[in-house]
C-alpha atoms as a PDB file:
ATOM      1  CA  UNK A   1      -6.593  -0.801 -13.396  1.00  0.00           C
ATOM      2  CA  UNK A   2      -4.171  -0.940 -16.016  1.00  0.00           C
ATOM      3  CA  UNK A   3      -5.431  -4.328 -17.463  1.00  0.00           C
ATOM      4  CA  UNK A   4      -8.724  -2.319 -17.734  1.00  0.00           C
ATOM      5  CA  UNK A   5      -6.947   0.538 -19.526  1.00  0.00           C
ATOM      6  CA  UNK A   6      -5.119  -2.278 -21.724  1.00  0.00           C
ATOM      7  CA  UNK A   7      -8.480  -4.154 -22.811  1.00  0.00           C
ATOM      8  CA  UNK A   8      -9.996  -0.960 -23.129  1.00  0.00           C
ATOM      9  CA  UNK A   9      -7.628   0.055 -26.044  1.00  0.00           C
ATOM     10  CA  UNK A  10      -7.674  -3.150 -27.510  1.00  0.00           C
ATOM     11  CA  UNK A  11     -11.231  -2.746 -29.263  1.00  0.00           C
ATOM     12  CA  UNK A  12     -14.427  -1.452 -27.875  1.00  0.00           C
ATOM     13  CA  UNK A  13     -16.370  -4.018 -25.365  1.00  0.00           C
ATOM     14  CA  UNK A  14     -18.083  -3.600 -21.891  1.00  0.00           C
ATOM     15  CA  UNK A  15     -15.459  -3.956 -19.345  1.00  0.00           C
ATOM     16  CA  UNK A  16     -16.056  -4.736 -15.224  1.00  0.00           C
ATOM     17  CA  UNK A  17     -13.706  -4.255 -12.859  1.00  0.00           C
ATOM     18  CA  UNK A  18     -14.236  -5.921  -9.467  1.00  0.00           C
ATOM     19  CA  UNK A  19     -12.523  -5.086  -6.129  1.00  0.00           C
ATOM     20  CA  UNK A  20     -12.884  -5.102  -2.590  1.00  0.00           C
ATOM     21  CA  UNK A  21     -10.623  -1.839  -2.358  1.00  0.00           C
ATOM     22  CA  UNK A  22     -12.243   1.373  -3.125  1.00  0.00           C
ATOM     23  CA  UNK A  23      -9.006   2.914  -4.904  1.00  0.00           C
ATOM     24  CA  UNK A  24      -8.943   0.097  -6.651  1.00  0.00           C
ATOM     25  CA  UNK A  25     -12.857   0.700  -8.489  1.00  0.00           C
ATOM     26  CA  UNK A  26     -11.825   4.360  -8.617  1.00  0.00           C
ATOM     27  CA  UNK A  27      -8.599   3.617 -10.973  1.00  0.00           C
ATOM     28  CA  UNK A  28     -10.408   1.626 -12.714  1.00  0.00           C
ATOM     29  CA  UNK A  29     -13.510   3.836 -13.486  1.00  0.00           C
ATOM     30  CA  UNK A  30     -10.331   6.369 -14.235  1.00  0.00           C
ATOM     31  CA  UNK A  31      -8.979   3.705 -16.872  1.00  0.00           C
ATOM     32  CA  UNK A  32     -12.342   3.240 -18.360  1.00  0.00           C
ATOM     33  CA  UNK A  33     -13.987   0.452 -16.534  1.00  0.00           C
ATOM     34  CA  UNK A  34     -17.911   0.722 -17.931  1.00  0.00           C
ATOM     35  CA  UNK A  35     -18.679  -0.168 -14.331  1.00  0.00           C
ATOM     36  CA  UNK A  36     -16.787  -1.003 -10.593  1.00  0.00           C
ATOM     37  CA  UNK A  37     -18.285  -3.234  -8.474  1.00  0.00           C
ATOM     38  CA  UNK A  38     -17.424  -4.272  -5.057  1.00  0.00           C
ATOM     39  CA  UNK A  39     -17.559  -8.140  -3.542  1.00  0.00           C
ATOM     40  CA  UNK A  40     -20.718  -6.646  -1.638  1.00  0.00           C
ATOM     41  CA  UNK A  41     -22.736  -5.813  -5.094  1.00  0.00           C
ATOM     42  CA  UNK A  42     -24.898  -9.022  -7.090  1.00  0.00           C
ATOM     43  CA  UNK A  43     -21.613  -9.618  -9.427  1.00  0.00           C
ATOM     44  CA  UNK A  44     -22.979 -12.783 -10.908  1.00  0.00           C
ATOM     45  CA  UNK A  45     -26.396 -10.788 -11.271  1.00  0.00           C
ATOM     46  CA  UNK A  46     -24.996  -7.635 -13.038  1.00  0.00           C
ATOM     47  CA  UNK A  47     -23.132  -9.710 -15.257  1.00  0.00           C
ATOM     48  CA  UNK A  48     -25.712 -12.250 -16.516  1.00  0.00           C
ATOM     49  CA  UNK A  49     -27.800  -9.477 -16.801  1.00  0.00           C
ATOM     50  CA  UNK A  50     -25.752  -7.480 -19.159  1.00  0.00           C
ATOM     51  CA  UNK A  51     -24.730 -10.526 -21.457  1.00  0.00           C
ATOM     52  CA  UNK A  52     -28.345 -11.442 -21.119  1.00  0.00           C
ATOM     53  CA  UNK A  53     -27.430 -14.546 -18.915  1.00  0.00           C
ATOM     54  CA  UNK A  54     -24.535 -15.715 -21.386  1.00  0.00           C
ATOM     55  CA  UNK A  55     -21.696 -14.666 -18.675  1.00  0.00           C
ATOM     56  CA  UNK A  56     -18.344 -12.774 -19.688  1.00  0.00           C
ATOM     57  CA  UNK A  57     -16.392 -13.798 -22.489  1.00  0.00           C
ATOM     58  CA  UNK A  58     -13.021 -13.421 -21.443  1.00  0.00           C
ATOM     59  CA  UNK A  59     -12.492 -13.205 -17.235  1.00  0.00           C
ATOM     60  CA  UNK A  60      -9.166 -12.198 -15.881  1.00  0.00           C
ATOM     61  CA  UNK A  61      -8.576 -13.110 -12.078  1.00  0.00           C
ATOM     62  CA  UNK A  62      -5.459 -10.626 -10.864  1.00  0.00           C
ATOM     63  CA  UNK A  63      -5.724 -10.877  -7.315  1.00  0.00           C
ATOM     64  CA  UNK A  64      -3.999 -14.340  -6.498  1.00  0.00           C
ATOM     65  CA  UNK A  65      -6.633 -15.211  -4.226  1.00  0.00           C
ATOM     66  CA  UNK A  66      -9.062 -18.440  -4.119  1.00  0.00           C
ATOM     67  CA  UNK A  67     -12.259 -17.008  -3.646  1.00  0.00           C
ATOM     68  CA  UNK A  68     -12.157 -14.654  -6.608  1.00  0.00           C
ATOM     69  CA  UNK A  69     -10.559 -17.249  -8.827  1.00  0.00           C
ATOM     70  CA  UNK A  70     -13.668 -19.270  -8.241  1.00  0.00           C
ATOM     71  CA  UNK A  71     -15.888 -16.296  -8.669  1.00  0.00           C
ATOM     72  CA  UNK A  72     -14.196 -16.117 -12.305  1.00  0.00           C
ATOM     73  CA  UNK A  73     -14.759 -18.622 -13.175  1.00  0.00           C
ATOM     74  CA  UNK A  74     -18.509 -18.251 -12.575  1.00  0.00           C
ATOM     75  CA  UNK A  75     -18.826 -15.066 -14.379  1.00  0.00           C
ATOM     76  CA  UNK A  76     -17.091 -17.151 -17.504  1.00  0.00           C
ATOM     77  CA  UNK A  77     -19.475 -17.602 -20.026  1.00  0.00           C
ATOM     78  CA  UNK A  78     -19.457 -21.202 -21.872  1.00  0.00           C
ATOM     79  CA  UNK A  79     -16.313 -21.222 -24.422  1.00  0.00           C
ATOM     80  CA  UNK A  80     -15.555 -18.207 -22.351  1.00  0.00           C
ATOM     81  CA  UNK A  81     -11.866 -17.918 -21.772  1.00  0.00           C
ATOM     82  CA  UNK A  82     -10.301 -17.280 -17.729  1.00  0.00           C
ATOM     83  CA  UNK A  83      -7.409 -15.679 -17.551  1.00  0.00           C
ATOM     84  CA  UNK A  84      -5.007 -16.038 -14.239  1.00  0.00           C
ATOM     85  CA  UNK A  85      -2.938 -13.475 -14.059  1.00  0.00           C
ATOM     86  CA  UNK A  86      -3.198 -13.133 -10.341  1.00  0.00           C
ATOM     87  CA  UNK A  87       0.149 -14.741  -8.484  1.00  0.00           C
ATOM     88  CA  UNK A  88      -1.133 -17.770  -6.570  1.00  0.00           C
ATOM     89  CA  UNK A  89       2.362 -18.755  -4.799  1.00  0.00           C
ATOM     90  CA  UNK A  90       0.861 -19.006  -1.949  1.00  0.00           C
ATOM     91  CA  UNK A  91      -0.058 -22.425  -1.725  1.00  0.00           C
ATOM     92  CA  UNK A  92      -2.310 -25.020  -3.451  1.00  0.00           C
ATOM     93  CA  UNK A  93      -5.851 -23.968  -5.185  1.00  0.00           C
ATOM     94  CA  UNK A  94      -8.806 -25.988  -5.650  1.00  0.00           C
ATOM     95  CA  UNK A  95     -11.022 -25.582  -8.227  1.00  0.00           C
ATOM     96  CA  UNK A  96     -14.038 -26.896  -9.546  1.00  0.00           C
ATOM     97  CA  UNK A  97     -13.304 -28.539 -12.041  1.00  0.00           C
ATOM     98  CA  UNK A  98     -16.874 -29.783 -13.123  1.00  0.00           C
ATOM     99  CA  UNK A  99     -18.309 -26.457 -13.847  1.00  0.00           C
ATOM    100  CA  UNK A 100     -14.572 -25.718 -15.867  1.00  0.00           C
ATOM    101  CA  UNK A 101     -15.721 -28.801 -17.856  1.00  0.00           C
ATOM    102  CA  UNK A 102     -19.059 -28.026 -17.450  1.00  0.00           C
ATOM    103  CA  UNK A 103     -18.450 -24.386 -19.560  1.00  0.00           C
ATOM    104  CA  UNK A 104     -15.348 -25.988 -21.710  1.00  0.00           C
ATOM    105  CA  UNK A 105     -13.245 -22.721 -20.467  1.00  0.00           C
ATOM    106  CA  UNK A 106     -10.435 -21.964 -21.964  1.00  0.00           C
ATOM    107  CA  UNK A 107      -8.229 -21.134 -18.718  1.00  0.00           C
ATOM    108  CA  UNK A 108      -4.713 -19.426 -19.846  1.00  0.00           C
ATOM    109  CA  UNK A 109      -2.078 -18.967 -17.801  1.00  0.00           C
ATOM    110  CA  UNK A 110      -0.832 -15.124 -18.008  1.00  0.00           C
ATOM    111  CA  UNK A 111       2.977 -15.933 -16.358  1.00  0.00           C
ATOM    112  CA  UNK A 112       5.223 -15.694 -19.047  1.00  0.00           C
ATOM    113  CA  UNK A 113       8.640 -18.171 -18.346  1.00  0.00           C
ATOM    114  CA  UNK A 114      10.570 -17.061 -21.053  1.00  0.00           C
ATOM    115  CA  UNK A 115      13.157 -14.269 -20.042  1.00  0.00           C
ATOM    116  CA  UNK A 116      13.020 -12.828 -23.890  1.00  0.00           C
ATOM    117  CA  UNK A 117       9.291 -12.552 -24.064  1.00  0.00           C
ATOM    118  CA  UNK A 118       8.823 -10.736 -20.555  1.00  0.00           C
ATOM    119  CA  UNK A 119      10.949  -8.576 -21.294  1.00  0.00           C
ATOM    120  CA  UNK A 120      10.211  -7.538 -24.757  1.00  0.00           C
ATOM    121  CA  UNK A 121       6.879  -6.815 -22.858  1.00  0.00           C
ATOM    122  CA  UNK A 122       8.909  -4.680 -19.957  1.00  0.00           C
ATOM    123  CA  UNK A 123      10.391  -2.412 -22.990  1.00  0.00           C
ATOM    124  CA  UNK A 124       7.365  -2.178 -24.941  1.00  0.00           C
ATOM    125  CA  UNK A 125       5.831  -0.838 -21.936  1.00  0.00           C
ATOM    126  CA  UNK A 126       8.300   1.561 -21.274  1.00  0.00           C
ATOM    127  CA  UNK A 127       8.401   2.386 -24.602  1.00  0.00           C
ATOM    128  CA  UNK A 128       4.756   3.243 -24.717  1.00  0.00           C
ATOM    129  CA  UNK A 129       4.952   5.347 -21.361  1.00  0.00           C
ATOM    130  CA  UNK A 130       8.064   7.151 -22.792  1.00  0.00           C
ATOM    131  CA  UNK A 131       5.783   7.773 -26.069  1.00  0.00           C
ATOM    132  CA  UNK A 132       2.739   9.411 -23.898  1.00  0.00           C
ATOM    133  CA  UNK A 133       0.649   5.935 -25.532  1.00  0.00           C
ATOM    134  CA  UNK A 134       0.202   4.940 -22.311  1.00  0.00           C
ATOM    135  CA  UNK A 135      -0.759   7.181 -19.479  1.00  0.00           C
ATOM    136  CA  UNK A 136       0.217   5.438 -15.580  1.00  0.00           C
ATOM    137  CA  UNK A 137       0.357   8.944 -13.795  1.00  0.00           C
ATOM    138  CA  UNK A 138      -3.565   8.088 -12.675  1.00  0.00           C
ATOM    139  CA  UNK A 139      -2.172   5.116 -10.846  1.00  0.00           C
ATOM    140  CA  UNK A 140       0.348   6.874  -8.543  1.00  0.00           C
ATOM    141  CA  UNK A 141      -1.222   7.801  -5.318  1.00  0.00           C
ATOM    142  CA  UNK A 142       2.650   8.279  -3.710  1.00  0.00           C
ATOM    143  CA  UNK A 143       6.615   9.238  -4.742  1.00  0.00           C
ATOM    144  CA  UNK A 144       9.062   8.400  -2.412  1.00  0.00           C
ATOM    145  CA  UNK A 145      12.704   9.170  -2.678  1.00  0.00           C
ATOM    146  CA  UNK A 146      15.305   6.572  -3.124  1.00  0.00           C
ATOM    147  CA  UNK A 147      16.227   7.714   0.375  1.00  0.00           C
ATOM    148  CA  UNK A 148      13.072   6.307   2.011  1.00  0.00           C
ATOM    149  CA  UNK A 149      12.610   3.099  -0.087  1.00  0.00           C
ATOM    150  CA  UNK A 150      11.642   1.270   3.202  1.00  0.00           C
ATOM    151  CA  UNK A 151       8.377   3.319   3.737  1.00  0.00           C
ATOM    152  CA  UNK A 152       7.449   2.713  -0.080  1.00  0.00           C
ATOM    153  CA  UNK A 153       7.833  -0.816   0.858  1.00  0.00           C
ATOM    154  CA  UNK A 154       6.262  -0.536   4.209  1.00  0.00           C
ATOM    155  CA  UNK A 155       3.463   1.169   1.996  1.00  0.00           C
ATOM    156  CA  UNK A 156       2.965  -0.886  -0.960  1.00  0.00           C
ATOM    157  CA  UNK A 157       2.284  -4.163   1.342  1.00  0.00           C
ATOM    158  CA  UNK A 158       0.096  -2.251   3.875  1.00  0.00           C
ATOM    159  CA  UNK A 159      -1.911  -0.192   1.768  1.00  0.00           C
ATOM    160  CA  UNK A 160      -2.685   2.259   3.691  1.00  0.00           C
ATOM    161  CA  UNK A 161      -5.849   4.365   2.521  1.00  0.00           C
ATOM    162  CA  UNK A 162      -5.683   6.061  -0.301  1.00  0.00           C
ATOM    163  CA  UNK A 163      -3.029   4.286  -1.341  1.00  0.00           C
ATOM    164  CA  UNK A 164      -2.989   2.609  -5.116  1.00  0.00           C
ATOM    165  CA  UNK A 165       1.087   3.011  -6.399  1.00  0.00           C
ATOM    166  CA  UNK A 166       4.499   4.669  -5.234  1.00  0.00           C
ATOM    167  CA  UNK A 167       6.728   5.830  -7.344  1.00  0.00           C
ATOM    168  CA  UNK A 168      10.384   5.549  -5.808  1.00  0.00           C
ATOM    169  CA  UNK A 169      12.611   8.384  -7.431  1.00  0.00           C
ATOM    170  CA  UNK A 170      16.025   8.384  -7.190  1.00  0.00           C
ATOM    171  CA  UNK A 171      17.655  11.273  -4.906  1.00  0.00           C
END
């Protein structure tokens, strides 16, 4: 949701955010995803049909998951550019590498290694929250005090319904 939010503000284009979590699609229609589709919906369909059958310029895959990296790269249109930003520590991926070749992607890699970059991009965001530029109070289903950090943890890897972010605050 906040990637949508981030492209959003960048310049004005037709953004599609795609989940299998329902709090997911409804913080991203909150951040100003054009449209929210789930894994169930005709994604390939709906997107060939609003690029008339070019595919998505620029994909990013967040979820660190194989199936929706190769979905990505299906909804990339030739020249298109695939972004991984999803965390895929998890073990090896396959890909298919023909249609990649096929399409001449441009696949970037969104893990920054460098300790000064990251965390110029840590301050700026602060920065920009601290400014009011950039609004993350949509994104916070839960608080927890400092107190109760286990349950916030317990939360954040169960995701329990209606649950999106926690907050942990100090006492």
């Amino acid at each position: 949701a906040l990637v949508v939010r981030l492209v959003r503000e960048d310049r004005p284009r037709r953004v599609f955010a795609v989940s299998r979590r329902a709090e997911a699609l409804e913080a991203a229609r909150r951040m100003g995803a054009d449209e929210a589709l789930t894994y169930d919906d005709d994604i390939r369909g709906r997107i060939a049909e609003a690029t008339d059958g070019r595919m998505a310029d620029v994909v990013i895959e967040a979820t660190g998951a194989q199936a929706p990296l190769d979905l990505a790269a299906e909804l990339t249109r030739v020249r298109g550019r695939l972004v991984i930003a999803g965390y895929h520590q998890d073990g090896p991926r396959t890909v298919n590498l023909q249609l990649w070749n096929w399409r001449g992607l441009d696949v970037v890699n969104a893990h920054e290694r460098d300790p000064a970059v990251y965390t110029s991009g840590m301050e700026e965001g602060v920065r920009r929250i601290a400014a009011g530029t950039l609004d993350i109070d949509p994104l916070i289903s839960h608080t927890f005090p400092l107190a109760e950090i286990d349950r916030a943890f317990i939360a954040a890897s169960g995701r329990p319904s209606g649950f999106f972010k926690a907050v942990v605050r100090p006492d």
